[in-house]
Every structure is written in C-alpha cells, then in structure tokens.
Protein backbone atom coordinates (compact mmCIF):
# COMPACT_ATOMS: atom_id res chain seq x y z
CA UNK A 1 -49.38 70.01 7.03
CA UNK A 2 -52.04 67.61 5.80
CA UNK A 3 -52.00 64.27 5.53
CA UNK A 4 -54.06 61.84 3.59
CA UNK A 5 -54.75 59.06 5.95
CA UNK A 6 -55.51 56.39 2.66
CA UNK A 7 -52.46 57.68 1.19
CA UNK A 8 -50.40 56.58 3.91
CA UNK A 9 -51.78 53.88 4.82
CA UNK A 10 -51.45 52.42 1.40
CA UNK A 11 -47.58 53.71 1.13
CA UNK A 12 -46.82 52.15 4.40
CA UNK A 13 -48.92 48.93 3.29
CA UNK A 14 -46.72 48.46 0.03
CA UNK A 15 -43.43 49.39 2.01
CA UNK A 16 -44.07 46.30 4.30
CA UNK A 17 -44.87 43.90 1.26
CA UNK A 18 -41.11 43.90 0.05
CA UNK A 19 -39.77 44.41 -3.06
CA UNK A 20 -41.59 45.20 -5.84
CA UNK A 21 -39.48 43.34 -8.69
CA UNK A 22 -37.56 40.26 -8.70
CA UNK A 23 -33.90 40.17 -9.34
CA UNK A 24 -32.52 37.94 -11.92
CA UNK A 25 -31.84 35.09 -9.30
CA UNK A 26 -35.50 35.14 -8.12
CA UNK A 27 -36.72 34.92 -11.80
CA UNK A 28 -34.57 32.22 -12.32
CA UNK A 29 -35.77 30.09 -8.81
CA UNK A 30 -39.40 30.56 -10.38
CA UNK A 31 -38.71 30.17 -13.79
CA UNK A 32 -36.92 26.49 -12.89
CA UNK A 33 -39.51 25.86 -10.63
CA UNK A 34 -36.84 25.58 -7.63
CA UNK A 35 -40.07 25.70 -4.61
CA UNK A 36 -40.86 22.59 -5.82
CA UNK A 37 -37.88 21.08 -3.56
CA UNK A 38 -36.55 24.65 -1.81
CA UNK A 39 -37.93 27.43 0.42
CA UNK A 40 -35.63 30.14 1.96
CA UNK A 41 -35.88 29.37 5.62
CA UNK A 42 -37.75 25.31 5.62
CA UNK A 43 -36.38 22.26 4.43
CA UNK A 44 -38.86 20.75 1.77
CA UNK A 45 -37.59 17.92 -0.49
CA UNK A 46 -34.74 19.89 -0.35
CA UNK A 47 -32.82 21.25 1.89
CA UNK A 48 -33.26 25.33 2.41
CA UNK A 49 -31.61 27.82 0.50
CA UNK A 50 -30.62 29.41 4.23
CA UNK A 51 -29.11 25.35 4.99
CA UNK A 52 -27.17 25.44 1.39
CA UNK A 53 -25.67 29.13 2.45
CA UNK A 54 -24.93 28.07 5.89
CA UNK A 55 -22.99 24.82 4.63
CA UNK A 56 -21.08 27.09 2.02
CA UNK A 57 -20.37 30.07 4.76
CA UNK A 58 -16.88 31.05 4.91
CA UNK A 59 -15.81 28.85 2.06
CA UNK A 60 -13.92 30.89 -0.81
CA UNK A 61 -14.74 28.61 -3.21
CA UNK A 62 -18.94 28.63 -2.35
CA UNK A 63 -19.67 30.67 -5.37
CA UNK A 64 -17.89 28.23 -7.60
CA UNK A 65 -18.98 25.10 -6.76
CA UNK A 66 -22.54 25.69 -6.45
CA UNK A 67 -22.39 26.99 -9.61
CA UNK A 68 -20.84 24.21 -10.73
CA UNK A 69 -23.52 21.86 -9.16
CA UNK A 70 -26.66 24.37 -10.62
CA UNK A 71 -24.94 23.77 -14.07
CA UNK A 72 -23.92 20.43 -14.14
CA UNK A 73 -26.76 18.21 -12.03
CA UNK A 74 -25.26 17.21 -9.16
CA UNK A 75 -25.96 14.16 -7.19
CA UNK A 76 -28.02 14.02 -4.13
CA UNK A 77 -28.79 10.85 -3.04
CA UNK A 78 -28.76 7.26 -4.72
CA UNK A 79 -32.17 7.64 -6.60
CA UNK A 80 -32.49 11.16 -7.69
CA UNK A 81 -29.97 13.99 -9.41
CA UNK A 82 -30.46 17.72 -9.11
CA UNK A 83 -31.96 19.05 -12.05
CA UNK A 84 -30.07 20.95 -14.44
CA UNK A 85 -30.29 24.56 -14.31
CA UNK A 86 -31.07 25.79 -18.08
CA UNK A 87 -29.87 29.43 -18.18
CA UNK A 88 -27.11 31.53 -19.02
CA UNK A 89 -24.16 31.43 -16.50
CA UNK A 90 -24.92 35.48 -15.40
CA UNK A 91 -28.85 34.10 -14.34
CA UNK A 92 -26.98 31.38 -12.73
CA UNK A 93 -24.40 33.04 -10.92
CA UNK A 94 -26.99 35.61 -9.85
CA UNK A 95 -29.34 32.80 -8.30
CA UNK A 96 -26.08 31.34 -6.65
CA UNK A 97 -25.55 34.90 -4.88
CA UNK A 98 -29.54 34.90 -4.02
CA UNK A 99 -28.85 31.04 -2.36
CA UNK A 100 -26.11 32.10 -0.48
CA UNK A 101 -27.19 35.21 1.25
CA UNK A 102 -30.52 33.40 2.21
CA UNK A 103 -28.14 32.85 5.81
C-alpha cells in the first residue's frame, strides 16, 4: 500500500484545525460581535462563555433564562446593559446551547 506523504500530511493538518463550518450559535457570536466582551475559556470585559456555563450548571432552568437575558438586555453592572441579541429565537437558543457547553 502506498501512501502519499503530502496527502497525509495535509488530511491530518486539516483534522487538527477543527471544524470546518460554524454552527448557527457560532454565526450568531460573530455576527453580534460577542468577542468584543467574551472568549470561551478567558474573562475579557466579560466574563467567559465557560464562567456563564459553569454558573448555569445543573440549573433546569439555564436554557431559559439566558435566553431570556440574550433577548431582553440584561443588566450587568450600574453603567452598562448587555446588548440585545437581534436574531430569531432558534439562532438564539442555538448560541445559548453553544454558551453553555463551553464548561
């Protein structure tokens, strides 16, 4: 059996970059410009998505109210509001699943 060393090496190089296309969720974090104030893992201006998931964790009603807060604005300190999330509530739900399996 032969292999083609350039072949491989470029199939193995593309299976370690992850995945190829973004799920709703991920569009949605780009498209609203959430790494302005939010990374997965590092608290930024915001805290991280893995923070947000690990406050939530075990709660039954996680889903709901960080939908709630996407949708709404919530309020995070004195000075500032969350942004509104402008999207249907399927691209919102599906960036609330992305948030809180970033644990």
């Amino acid at each position: 059996m032969r292999i083609d060393l350039p072949l491989a090496v470029a199939s193995f190089v593309l299976a370690l970059s992850g995945p190829v296309f973004a799920g709703p969720g991920e569009d949605l974090a780009a498209a609203q410009k959430c790494s302005k104030c939010h990374t997965a893992k590092t608290t930024k201006k915001g805290p991280s998505w893995a923070s947000v998931a690990e406050k939530y964790a075990g709660k039954a009603d996680a889903s709901d109210k960080l939908f709630v807060y996407l949708k709404t604005g919530g309020k995070m300190s004195d000075d500032d509001d969350h942004k509104k999330v402008e999207a249907t509530d399927a691209d919102i739900k599906a960036l609330v699943a992305v948030v809180l399996a970033s644990r």
